[in-house]
N, C-alpha and C. Protein backbone atom coordinates (compact mmCIF):
# COMPACT_ATOMS: atom_id res chain seq x y z
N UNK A 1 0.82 -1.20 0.00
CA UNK A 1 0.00 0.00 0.00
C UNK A 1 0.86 1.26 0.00
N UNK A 2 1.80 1.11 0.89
CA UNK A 2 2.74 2.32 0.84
C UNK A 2 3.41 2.85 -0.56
N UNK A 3 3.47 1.84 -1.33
CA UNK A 3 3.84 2.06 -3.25
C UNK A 3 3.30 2.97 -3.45
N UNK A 4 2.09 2.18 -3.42
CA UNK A 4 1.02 2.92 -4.40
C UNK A 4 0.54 4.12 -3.95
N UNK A 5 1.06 4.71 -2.30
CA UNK A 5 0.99 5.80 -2.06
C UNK A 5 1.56 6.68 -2.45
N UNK A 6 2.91 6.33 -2.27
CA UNK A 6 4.12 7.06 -2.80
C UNK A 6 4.30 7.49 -4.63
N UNK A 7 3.68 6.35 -5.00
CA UNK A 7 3.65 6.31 -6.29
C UNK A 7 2.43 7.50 -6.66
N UNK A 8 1.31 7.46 -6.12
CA UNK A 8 0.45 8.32 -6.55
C UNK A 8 1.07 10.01 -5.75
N UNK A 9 1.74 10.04 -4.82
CA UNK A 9 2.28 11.41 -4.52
C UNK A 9 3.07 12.35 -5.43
N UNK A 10 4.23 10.71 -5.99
CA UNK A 10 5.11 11.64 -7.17
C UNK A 10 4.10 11.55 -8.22
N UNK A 11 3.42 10.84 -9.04
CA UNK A 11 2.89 11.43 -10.14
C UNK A 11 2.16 12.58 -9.89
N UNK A 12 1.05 12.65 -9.07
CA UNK A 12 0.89 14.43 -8.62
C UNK A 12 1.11 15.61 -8.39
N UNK A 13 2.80 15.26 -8.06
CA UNK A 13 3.89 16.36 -8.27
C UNK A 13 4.22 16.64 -9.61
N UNK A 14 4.45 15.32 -10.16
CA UNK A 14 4.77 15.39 -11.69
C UNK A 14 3.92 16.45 -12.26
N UNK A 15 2.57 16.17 -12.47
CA UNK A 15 1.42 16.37 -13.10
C UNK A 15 1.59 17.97 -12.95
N UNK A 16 1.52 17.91 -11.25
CA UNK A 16 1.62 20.05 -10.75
C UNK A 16 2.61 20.65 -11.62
N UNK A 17 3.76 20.41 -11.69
CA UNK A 17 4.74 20.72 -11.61
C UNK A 17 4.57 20.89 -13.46
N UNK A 18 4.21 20.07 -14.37
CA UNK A 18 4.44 19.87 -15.48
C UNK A 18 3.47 20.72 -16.39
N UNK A 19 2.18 20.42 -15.53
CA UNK A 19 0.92 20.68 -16.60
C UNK A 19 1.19 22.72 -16.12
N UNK A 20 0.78 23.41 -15.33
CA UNK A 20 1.09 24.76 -14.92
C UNK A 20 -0.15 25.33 -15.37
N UNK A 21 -1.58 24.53 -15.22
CA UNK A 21 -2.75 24.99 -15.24
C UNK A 21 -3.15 24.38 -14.29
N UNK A 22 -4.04 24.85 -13.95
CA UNK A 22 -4.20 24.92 -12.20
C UNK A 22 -5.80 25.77 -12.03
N UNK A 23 -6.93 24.92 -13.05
CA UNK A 23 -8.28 25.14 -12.97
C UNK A 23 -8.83 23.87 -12.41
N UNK A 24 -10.22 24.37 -11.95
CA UNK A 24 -10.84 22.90 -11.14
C UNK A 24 -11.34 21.95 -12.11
N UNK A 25 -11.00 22.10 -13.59
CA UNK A 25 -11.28 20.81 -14.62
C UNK A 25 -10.01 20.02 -14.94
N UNK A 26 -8.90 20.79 -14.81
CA UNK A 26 -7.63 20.11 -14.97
C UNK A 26 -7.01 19.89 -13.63
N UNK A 27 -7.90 20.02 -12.62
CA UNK A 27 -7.28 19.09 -11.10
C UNK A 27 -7.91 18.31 -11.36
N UNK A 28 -9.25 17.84 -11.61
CA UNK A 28 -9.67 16.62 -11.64
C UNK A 28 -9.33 15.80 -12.98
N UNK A 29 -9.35 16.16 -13.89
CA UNK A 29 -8.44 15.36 -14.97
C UNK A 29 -7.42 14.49 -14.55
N UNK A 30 -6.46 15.41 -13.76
CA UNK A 30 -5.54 14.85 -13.47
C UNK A 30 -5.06 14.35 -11.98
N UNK A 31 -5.81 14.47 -11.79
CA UNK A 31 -6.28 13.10 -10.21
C UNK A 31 -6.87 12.02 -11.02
N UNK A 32 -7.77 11.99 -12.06
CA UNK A 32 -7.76 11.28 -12.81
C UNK A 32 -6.96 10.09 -13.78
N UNK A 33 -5.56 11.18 -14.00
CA UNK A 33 -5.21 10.14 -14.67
C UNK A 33 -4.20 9.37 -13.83
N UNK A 34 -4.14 10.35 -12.40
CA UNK A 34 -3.36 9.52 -11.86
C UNK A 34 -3.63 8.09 -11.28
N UNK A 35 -5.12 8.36 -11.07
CA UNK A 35 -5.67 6.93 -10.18
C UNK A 35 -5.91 6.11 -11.22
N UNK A 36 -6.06 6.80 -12.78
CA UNK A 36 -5.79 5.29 -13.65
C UNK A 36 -4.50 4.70 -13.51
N UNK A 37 -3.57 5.25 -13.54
CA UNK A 37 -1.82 4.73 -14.09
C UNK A 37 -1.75 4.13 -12.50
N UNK A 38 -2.12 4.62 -11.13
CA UNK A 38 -1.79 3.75 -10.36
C UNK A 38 -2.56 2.60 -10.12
N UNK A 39 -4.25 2.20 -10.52
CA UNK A 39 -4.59 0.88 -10.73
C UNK A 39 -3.78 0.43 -11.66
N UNK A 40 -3.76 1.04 -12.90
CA UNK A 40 -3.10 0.18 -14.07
C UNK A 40 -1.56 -0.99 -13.40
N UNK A 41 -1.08 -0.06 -12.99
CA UNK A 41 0.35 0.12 -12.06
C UNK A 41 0.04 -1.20 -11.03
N UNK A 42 -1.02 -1.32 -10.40
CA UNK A 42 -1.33 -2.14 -9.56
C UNK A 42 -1.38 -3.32 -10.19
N UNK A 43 -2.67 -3.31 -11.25
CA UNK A 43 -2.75 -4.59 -12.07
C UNK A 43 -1.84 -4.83 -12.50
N UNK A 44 -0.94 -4.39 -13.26
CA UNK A 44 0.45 -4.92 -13.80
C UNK A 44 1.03 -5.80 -12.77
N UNK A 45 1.05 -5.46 -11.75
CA UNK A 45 2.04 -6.11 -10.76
C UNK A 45 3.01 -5.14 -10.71
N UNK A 46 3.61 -3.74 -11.39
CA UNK A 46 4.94 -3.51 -11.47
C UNK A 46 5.42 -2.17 -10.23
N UNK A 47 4.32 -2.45 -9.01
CA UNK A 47 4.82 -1.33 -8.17
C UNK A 47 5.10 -2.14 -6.81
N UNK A 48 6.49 -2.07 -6.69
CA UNK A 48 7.07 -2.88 -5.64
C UNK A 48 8.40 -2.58 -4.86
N UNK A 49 8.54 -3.64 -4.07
CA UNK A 49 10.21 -2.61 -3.39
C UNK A 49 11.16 -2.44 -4.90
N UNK A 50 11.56 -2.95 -6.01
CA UNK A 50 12.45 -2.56 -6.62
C UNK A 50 11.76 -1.52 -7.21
N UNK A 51 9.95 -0.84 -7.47
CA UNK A 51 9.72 0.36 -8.27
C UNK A 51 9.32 1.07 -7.30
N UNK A 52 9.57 1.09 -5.88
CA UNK A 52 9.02 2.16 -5.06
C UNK A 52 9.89 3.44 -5.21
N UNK A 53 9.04 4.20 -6.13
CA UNK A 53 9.42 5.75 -6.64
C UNK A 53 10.18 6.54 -5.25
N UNK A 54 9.67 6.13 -4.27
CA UNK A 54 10.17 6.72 -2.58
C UNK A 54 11.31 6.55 -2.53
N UNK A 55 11.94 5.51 -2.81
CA UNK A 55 13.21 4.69 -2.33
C UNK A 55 14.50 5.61 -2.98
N UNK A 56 13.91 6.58 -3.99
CA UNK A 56 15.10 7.57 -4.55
C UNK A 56 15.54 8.78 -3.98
N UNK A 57 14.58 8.71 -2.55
CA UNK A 57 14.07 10.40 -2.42
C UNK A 57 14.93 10.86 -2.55
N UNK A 58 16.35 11.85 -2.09
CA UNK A 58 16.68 13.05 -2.51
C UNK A 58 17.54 12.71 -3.64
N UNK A 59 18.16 11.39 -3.83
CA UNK A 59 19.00 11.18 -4.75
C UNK A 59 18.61 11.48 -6.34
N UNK A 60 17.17 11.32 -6.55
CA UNK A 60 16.25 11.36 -7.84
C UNK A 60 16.25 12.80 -8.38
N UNK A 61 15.71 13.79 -7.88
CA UNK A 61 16.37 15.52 -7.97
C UNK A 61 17.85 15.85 -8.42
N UNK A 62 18.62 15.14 -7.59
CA UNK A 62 20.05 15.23 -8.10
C UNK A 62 20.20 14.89 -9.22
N UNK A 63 19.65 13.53 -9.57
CA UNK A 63 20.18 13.22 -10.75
C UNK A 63 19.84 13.37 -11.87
N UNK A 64 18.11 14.12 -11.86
CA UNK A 64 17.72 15.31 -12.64
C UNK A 64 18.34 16.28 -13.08
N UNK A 65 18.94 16.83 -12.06
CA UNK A 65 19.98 18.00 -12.32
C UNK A 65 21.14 17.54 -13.21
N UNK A 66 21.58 16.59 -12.77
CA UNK A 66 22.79 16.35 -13.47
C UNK A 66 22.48 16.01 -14.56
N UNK A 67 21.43 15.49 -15.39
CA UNK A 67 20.87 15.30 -16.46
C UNK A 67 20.35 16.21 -17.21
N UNK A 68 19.85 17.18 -16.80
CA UNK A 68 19.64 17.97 -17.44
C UNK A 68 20.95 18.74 -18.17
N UNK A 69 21.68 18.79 -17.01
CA UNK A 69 23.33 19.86 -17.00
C UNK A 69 23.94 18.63 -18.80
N UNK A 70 24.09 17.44 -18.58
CA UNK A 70 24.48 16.72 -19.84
C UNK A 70 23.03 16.92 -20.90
N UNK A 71 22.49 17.37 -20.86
CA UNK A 71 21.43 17.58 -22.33
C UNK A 71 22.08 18.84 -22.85
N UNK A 72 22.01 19.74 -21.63
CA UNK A 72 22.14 20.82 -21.97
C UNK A 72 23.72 21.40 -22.40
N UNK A 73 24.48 20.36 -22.20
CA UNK A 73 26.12 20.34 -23.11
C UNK A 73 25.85 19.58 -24.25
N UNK A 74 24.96 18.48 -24.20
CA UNK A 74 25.19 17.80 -26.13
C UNK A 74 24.46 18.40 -26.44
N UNK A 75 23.43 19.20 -25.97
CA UNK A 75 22.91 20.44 -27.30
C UNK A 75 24.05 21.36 -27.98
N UNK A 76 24.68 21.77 -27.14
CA UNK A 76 25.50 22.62 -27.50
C UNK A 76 26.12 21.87 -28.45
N UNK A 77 27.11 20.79 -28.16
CA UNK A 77 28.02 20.13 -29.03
C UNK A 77 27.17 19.49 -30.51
N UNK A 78 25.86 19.23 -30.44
CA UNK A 78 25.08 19.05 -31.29
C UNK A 78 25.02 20.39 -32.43
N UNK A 79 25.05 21.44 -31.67
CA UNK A 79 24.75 22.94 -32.33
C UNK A 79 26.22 23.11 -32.90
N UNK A 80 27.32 23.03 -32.53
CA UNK A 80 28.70 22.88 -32.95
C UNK A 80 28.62 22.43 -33.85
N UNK A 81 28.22 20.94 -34.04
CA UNK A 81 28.29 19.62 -35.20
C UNK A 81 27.22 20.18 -36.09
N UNK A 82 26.14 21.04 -35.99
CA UNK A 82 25.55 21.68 -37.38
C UNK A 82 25.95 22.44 -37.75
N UNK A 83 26.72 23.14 -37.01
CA UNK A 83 27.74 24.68 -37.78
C UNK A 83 28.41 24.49 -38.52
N UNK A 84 29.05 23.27 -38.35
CA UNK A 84 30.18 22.61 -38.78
C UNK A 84 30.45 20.88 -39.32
N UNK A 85 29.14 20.79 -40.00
CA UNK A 85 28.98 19.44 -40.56
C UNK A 85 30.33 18.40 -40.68
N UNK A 86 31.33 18.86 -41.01
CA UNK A 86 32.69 18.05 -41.40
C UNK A 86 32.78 17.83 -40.37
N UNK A 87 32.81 17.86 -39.16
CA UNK A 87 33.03 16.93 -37.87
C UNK A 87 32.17 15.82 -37.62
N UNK A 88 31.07 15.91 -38.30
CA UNK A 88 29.84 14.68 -37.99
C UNK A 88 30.84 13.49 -38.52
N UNK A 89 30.93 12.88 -37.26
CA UNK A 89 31.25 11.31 -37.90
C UNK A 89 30.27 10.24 -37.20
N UNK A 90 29.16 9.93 -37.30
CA UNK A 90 28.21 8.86 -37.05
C UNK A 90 28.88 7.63 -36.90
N UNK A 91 28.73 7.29 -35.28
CA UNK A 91 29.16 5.94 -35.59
C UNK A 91 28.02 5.01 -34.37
N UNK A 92 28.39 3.47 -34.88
CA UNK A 92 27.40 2.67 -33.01
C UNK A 92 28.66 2.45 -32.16
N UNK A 93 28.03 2.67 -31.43
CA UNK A 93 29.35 2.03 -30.23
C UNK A 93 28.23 0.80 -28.85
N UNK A 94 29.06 0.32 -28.70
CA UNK A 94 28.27 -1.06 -27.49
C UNK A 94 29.75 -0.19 -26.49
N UNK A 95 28.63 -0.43 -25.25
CA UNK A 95 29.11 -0.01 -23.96
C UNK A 95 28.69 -0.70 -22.93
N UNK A 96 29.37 -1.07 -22.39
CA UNK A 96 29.01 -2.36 -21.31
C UNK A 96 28.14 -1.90 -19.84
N UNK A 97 27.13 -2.21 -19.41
CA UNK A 97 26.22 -1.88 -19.04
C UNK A 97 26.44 -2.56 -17.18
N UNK A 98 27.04 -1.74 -16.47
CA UNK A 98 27.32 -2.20 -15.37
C UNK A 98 26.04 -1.95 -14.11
N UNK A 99 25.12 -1.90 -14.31
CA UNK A 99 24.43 -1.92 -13.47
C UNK A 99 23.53 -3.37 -13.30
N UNK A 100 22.78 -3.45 -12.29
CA UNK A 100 22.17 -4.49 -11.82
C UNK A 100 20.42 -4.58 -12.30
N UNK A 101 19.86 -3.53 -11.49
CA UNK A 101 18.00 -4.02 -11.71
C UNK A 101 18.19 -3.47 -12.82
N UNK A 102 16.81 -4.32 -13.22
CA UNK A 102 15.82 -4.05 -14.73
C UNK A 102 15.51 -2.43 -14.63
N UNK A 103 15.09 -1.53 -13.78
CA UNK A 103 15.32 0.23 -13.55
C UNK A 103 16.28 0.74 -13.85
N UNK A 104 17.73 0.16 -13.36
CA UNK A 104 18.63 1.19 -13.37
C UNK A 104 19.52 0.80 -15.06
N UNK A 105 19.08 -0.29 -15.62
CA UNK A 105 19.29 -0.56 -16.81
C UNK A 105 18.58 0.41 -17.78
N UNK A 106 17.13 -0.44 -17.98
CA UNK A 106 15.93 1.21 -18.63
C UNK A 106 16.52 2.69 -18.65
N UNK A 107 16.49 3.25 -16.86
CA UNK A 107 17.22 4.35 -16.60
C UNK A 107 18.45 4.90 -17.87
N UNK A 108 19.09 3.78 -17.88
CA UNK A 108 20.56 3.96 -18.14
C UNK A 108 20.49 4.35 -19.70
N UNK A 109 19.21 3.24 -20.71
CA UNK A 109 19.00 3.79 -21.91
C UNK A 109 18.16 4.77 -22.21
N UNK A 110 17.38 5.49 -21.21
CA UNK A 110 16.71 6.15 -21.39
C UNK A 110 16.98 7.92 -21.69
N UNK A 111 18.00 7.15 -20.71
CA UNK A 111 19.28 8.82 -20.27
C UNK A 111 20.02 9.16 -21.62
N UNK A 112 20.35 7.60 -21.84
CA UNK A 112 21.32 8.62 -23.27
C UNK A 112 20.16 8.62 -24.48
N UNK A 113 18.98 8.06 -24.44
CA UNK A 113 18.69 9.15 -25.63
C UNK A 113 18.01 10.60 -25.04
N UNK A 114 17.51 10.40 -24.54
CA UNK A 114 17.20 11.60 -24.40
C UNK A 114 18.75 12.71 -24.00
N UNK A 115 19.44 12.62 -24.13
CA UNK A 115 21.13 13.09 -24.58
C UNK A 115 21.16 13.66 -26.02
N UNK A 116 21.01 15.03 -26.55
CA UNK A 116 21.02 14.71 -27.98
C UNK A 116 22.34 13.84 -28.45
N UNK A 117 22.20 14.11 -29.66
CA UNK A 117 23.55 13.19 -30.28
C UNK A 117 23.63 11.66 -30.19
N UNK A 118 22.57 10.89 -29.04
CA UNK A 118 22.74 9.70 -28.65
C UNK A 118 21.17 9.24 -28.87
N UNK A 119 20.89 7.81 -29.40
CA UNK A 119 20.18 7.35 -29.03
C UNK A 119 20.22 5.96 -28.92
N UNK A 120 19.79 5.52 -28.36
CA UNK A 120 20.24 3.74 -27.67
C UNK A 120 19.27 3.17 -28.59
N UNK A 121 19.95 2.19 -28.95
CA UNK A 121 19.34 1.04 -30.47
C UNK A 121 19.11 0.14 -29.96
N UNK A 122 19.50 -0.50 -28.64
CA UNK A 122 19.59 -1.70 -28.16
C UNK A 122 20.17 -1.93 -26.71
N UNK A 123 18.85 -2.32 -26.09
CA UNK A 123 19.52 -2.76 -24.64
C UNK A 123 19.63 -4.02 -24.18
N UNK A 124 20.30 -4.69 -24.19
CA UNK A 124 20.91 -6.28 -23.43
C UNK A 124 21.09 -6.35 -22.20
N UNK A 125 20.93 -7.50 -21.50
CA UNK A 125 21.53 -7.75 -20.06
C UNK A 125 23.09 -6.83 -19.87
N UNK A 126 24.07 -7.13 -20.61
CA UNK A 126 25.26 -6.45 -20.19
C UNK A 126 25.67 -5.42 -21.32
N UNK A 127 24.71 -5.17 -21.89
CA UNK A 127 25.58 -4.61 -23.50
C UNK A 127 24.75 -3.37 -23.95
N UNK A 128 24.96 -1.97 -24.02
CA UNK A 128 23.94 -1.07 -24.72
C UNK A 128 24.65 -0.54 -25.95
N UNK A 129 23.49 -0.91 -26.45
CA UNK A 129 24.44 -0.34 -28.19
C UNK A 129 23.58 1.00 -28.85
N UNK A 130 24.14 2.04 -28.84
CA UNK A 130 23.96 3.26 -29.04
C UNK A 130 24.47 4.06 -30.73
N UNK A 131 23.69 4.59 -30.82
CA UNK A 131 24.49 6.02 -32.14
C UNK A 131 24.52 7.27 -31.89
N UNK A 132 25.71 7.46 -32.36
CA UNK A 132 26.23 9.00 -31.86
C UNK A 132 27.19 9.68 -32.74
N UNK A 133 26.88 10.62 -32.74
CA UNK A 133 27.00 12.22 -34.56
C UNK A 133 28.63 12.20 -34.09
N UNK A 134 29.53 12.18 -32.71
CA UNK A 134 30.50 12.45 -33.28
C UNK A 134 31.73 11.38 -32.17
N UNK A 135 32.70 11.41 -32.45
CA UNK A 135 33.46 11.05 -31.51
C UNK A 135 33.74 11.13 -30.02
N UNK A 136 33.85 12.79 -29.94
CA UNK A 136 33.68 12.79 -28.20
C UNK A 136 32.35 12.07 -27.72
N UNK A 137 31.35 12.07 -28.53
CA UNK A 137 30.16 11.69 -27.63
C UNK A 137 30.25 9.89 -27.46
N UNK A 138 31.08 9.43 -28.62
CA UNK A 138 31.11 8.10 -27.98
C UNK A 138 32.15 7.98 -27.01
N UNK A 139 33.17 9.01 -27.09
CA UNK A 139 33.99 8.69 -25.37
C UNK A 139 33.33 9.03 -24.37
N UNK A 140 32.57 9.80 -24.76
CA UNK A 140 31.69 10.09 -23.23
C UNK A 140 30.66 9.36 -22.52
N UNK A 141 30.22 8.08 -23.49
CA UNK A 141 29.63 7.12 -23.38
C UNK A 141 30.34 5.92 -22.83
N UNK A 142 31.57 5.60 -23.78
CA UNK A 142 32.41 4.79 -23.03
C UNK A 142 33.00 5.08 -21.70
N UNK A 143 32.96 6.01 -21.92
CA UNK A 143 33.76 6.88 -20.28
C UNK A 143 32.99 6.43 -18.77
N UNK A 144 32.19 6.02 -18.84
CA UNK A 144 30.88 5.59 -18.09
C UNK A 144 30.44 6.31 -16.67
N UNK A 145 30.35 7.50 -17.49
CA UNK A 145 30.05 8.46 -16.04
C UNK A 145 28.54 8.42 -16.11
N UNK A 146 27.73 8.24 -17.26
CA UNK A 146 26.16 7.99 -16.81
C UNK A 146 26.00 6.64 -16.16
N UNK A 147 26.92 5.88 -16.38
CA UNK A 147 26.28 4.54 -15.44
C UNK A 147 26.73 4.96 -14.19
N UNK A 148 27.67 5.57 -13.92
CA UNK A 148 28.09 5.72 -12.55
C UNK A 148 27.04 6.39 -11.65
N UNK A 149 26.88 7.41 -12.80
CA UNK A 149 25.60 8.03 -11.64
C UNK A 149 24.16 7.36 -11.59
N UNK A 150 23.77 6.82 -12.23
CA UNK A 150 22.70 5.42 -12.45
C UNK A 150 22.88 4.73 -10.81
N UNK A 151 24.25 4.14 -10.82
CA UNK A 151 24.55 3.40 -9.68
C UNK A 151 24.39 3.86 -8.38
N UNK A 152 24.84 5.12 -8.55
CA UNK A 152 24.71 6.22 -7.74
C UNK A 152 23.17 6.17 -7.02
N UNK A 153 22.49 6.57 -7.98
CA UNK A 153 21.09 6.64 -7.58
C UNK A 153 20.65 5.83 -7.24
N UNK A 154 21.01 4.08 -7.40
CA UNK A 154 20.27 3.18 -6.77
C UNK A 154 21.21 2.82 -6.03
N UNK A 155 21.75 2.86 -5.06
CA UNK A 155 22.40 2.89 -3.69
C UNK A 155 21.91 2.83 -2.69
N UNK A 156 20.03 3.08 -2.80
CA UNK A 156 19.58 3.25 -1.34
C UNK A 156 19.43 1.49 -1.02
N UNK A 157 19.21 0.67 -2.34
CA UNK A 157 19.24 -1.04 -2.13
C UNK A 157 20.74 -1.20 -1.40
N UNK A 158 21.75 -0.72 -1.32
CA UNK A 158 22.74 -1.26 -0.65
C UNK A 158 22.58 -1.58 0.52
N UNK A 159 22.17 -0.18 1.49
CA UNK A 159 22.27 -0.28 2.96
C UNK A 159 20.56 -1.21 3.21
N UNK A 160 20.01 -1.62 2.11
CA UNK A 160 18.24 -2.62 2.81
C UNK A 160 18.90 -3.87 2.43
N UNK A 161 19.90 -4.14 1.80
CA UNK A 161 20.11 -5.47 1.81
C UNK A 161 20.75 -5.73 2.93
């Protein structure tokens, strides 16, 4: 029960925070859609100690931030690489995927596309295979500072095991 509490708190934040209308037809809409996605959520089976949205608390903000801070450099380097087409060199690169749950995997491909310059083609148990417009961006992929912080964020399973 506590999930699905927690779970329906952050999507309500989400929702506040996102939608920025704030009439009494779009509060109930969206109390609405939240109590669908958390039955849905229920029936699935998929809200549990490994998806309890709670279990990130302050670490999840952080790593927003820091995500955003990397969009907001491969835009730039993206905006570089259209100024200057002769640097585009497109290539895939596979990067070995060191994390553990089925979340912090997802997480992990989710992050680099939404990265411009990157988008993940393929996620495997140990293997993410990605495309990316130029060279630094596949060292920065290999470099594995988004898995690190991935790992980062799911750390609060260390100290419950």
């Amino acid at each position: 029960m506590r999930y699905l509490i927690s779970l329906s708190l952050l999507l309500a934040a989400l929702w506040l925070g996102i939608s920025g209308v704030y009439k009494p037809l779009m509060f109930m809409l969206g109390a609405a859609s939240v109590l669908v996605v958390v039955w849905l959520s229920r029936r699935m089976d998929v809200v549990g100690v490994e998806h309890n949205p709670a279990l990130y608390s302050w670490r999840l903000p952080v790593y927003w931030a820091w995500l955003v801070g990397q969009i907001i450099k491969a835009n730039l380097t993206v905006a570089k690489l259209v100024l200057n087409p002769a640097r585009i060199r497109p290539q895939i690169v596979r990067v070995p995927v060191p994390l553990e749950s089925k979340v912090a995997k997802v997480t992990y491909a989710n992050s680099c596309t939404l990265t411009p310059g990157t988008v993940t083609l393929q996620l495997e148990p140990d293997e993410l295979t990605a495309h990316v417009l130029d060279a630094g961006s596949a060292e920065d992929l290999q470099a594995g500072h988004m898995a690190a912080r991935i790992a980062w964020l799911e750390q609060h399973d260390q100290g419950a095991k």
